[in-house]
Protein backbone atom coordinates (compact mmCIF):
# COMPACT_ATOMS: atom_id res chain seq x y z
CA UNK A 1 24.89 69.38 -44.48
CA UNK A 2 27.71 68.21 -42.62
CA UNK A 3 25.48 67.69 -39.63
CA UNK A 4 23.02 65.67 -41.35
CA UNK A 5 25.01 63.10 -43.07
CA UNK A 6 26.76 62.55 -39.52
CA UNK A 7 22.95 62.29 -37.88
CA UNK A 8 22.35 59.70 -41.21
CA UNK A 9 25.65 57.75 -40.93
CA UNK A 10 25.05 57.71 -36.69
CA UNK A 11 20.87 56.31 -37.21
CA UNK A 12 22.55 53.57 -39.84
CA UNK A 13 24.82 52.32 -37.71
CA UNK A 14 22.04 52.03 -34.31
CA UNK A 15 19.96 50.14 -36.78
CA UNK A 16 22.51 48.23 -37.65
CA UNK A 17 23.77 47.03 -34.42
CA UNK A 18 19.95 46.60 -33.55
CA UNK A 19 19.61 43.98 -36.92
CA UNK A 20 22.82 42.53 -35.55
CA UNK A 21 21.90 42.05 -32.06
CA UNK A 22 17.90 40.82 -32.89
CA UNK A 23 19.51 38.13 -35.44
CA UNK A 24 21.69 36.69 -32.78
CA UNK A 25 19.23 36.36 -30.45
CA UNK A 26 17.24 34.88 -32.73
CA UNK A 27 19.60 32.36 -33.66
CA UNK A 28 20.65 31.66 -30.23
CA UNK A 29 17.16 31.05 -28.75
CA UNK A 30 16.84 28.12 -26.58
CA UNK A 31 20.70 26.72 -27.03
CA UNK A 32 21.05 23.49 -28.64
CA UNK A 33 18.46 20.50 -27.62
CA UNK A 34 18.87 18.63 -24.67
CA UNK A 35 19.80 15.31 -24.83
CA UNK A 36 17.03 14.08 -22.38
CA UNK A 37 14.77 11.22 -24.47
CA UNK A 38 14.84 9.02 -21.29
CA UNK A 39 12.54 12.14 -19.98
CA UNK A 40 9.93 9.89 -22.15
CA UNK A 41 10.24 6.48 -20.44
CA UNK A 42 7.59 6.11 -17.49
CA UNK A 43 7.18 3.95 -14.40
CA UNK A 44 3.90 1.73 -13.03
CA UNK A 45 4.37 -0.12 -10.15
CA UNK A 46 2.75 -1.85 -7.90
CA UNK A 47 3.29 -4.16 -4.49
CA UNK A 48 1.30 -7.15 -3.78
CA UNK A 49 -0.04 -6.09 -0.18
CA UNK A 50 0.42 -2.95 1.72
CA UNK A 51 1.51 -4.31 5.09
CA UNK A 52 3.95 -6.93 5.94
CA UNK A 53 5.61 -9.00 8.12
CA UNK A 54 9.50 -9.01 9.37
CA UNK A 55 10.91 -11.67 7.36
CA UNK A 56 8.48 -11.70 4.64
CA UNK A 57 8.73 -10.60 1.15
CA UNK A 58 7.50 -8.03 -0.86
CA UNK A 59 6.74 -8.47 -5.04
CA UNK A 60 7.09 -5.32 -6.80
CA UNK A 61 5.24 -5.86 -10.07
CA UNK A 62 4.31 -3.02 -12.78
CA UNK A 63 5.17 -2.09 -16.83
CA UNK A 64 6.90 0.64 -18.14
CA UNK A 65 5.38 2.53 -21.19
CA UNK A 66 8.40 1.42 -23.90
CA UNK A 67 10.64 -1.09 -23.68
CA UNK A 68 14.72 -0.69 -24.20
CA UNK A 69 16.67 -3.39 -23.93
CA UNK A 70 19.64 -1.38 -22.79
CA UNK A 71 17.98 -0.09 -19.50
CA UNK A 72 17.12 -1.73 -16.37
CA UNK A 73 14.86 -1.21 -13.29
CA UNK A 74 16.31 0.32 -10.42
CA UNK A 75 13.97 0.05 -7.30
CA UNK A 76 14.70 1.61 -4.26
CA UNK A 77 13.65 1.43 -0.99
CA UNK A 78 14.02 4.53 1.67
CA UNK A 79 13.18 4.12 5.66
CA UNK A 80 12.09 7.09 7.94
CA UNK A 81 13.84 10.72 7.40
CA UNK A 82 14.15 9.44 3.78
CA UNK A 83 17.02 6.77 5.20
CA UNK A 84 18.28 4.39 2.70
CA UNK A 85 17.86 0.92 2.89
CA UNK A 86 18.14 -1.36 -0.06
CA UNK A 87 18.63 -0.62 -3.98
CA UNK A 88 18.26 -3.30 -6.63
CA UNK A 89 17.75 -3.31 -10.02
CA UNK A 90 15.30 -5.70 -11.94
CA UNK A 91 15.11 -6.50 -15.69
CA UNK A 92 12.37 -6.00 -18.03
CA UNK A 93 10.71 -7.89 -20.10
CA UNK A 94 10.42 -7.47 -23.91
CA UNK A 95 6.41 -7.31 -23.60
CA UNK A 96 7.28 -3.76 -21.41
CA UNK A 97 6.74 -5.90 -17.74
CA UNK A 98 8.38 -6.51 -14.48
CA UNK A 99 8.41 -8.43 -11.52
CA UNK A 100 11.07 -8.20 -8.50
CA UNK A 101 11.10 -9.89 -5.07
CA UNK A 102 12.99 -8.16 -1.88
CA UNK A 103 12.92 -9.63 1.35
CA UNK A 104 12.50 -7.67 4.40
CA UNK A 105 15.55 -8.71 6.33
CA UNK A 106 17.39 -7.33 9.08
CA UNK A 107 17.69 -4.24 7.36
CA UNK A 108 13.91 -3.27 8.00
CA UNK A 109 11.94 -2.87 10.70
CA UNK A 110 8.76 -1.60 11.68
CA UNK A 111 7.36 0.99 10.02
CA UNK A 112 6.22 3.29 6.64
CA UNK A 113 8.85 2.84 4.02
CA UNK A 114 8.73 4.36 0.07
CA UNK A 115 9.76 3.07 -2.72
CA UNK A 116 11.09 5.06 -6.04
CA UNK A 117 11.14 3.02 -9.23
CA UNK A 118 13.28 4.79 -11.95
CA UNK A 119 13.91 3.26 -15.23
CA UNK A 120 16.99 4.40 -17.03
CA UNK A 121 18.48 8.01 -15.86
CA UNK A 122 15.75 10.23 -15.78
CA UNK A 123 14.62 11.58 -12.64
CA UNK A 124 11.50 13.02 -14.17
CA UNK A 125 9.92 9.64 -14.72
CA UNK A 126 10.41 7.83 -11.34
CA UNK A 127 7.15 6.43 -9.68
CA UNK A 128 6.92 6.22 -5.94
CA UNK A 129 4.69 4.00 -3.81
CA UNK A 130 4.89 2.73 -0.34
CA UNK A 131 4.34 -0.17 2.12
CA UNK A 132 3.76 -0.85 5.42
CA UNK A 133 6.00 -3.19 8.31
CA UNK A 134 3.18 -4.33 11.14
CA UNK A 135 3.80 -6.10 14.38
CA UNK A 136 2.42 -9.83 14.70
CA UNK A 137 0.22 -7.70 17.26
CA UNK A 138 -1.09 -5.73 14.06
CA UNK A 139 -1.41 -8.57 11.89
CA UNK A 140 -3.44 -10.53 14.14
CA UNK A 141 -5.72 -8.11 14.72
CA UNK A 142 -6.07 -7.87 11.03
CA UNK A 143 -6.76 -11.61 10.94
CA UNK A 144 -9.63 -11.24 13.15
CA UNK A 145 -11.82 -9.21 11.03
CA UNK A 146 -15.27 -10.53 10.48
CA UNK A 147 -17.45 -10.41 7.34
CA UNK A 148 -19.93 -8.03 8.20
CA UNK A 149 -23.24 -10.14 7.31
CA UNK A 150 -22.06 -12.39 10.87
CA UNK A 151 -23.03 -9.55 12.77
CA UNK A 152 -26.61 -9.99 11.43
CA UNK A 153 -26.32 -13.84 13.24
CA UNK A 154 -25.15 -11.65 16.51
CA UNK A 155 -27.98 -9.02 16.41
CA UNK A 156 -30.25 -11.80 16.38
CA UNK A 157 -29.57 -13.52 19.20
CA UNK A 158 -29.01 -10.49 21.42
CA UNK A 159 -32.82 -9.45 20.12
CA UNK A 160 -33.53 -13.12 21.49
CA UNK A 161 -34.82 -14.12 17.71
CA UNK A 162 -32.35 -17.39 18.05
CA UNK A 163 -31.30 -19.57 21.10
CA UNK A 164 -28.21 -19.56 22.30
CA UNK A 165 -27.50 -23.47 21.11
CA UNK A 166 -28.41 -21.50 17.55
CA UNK A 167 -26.33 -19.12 17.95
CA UNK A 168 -23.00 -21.16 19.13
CA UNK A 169 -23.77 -23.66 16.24
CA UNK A 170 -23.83 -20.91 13.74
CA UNK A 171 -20.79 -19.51 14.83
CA UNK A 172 -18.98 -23.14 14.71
CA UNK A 173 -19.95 -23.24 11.31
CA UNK A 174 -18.52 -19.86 10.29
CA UNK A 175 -15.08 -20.53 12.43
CA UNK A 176 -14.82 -24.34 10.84
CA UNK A 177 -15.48 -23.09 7.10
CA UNK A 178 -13.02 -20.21 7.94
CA UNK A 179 -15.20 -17.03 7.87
CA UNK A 180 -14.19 -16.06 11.08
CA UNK A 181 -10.72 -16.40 12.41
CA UNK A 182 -10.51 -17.26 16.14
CA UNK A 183 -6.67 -16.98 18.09
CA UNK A 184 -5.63 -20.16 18.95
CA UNK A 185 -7.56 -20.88 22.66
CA UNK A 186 -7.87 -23.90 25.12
CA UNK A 187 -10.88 -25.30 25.20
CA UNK A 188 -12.92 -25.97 28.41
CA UNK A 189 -15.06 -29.31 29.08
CA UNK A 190 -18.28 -29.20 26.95
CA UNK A 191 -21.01 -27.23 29.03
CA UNK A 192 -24.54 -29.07 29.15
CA UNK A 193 -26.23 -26.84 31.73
CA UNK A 194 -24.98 -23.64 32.20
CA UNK A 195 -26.55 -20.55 30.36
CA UNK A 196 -24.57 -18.22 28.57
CA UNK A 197 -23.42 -15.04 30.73
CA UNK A 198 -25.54 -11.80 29.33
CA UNK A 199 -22.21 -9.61 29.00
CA UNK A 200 -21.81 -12.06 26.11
CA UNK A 201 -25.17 -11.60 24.20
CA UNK A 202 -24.85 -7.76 25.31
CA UNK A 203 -21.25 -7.69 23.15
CA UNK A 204 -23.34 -9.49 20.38
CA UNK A 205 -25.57 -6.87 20.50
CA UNK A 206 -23.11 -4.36 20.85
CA UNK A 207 -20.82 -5.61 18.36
CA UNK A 208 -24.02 -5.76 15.66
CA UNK A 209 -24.49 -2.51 16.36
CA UNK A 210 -21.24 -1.51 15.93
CA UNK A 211 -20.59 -0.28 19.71
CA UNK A 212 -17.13 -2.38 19.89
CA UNK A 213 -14.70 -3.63 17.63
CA UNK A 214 -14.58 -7.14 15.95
CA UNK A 215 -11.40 -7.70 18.34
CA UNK A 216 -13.80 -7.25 21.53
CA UNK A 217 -16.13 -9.52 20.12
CA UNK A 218 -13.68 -12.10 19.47
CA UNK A 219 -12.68 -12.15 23.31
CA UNK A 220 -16.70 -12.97 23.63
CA UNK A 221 -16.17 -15.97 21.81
CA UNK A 222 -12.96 -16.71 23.25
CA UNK A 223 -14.58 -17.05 26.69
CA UNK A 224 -17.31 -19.69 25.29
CA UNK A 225 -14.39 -21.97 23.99
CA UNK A 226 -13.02 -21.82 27.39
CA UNK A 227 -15.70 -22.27 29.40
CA UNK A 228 -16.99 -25.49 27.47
CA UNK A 229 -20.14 -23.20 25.82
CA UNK A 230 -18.66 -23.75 22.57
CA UNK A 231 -16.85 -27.19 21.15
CA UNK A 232 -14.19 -26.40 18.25
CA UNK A 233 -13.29 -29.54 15.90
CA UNK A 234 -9.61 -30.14 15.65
């Protein structure tokens, strides 16, 4: 008897630890709730190229989902090996938009660069983009892209389906209305007899088909300005 009331008093007392244990866990799950809300405020944003120029400056435009008038913008700006090279902060608007100029100084240079836009303290909301620093090299190169339908004009006279007078007047027109961007280039005395060399209408052809790049093509046309061929208006 003695035994089994001992047994009885030892299985209460498990069971009640157990209750004891199982109600403070239960009470305790998860801690008390974080105090993150700004976990709920999210970034767009947006530059207005993707490559740029030393000295010129970039606009960083975008919204945020909710406006507070107690938090502001913080953009920042971080070089190679995550470097960093410029923080500002920006207001927003009541209408949940933003818009913030920075000028690429001294403090860039060429290169990739990224760009983290947090608003408030959270770290869980910040949006990251990025831009690009070119050469003048780069840029110009960039300038001298050509519409792709010229290159039906080129393929044309390399097949010999225009003259070359047809040809150079056609691309006169497209350089004076500004669909095709020529480096600046002296020009040579206007040419009334000589013929056109055929390594030009062979880059025409070339170029149409893609063979070469629009910068190759552009020397073409370089060398006609030059050589009197072709007469630009000033």
């Amino acid at each position: 008897m003695s035994i089994m009331m001992t047994k009885n008093i030892f299985i209460i007392s498990i069971i009640s630890i157990l209750v004891f244990s199982t109600g403070q866990m239960v009470l305790g799950y998860g801690g008390p709730p974080e105090q993150n809300s700004s976990n709920n405020y999210t970034v767009d944003i947006q530059s207005d190229k993707e490559s740029y120029l030393l000295g010129e400056s970039v606009i960083f435009s975008g919204a945020v989902n909710k406006y507070d008038e107690d938090r502001t913008l913080r953009i920042t700006i971080f070089g190679s090996g995550n470097s960093l090279i410029v923080t500002q902060k920006t207001s927003v608007d009541s209408d949940r938009n933003f818009s913030h100029e920075v000028s690429l100084n001294e403090k860039f240079s060429e290169g990739k660069f990224t760009v983290k836009a947090q608003y408030g303290n959270s770290k869980a909301t910040i949006a990251i983009i990025s831009f690009e620093i070119n050469s003048s090299e780069n840029t110009v190169s960039q300038d001298n892209k050509i519409p792709a339908w010229i290159k039906n004009n080129a393929g044309w006279w390399a097949d010999g389906q225009i003259d070359d007078n047809s040809f150079v007047e056609g691309i006169q027109f497209l350089i004076k209305e500004g669909f095709m961007k020529i480096p600046i280039t002296e020009q040579g005395s206007v040419s009334q007899d000589n013929k056109i060399p055929a390594w030009i209408k062979n880059n025409a052809g070339w170029w149409a088909d893609g063979q070469i790049d629009d910068n190759s093509f552009v020397e073409g046309i370089q060398f006609l300005i030059k050589e009197g061929f072709m007469k630009l208006s000033k």
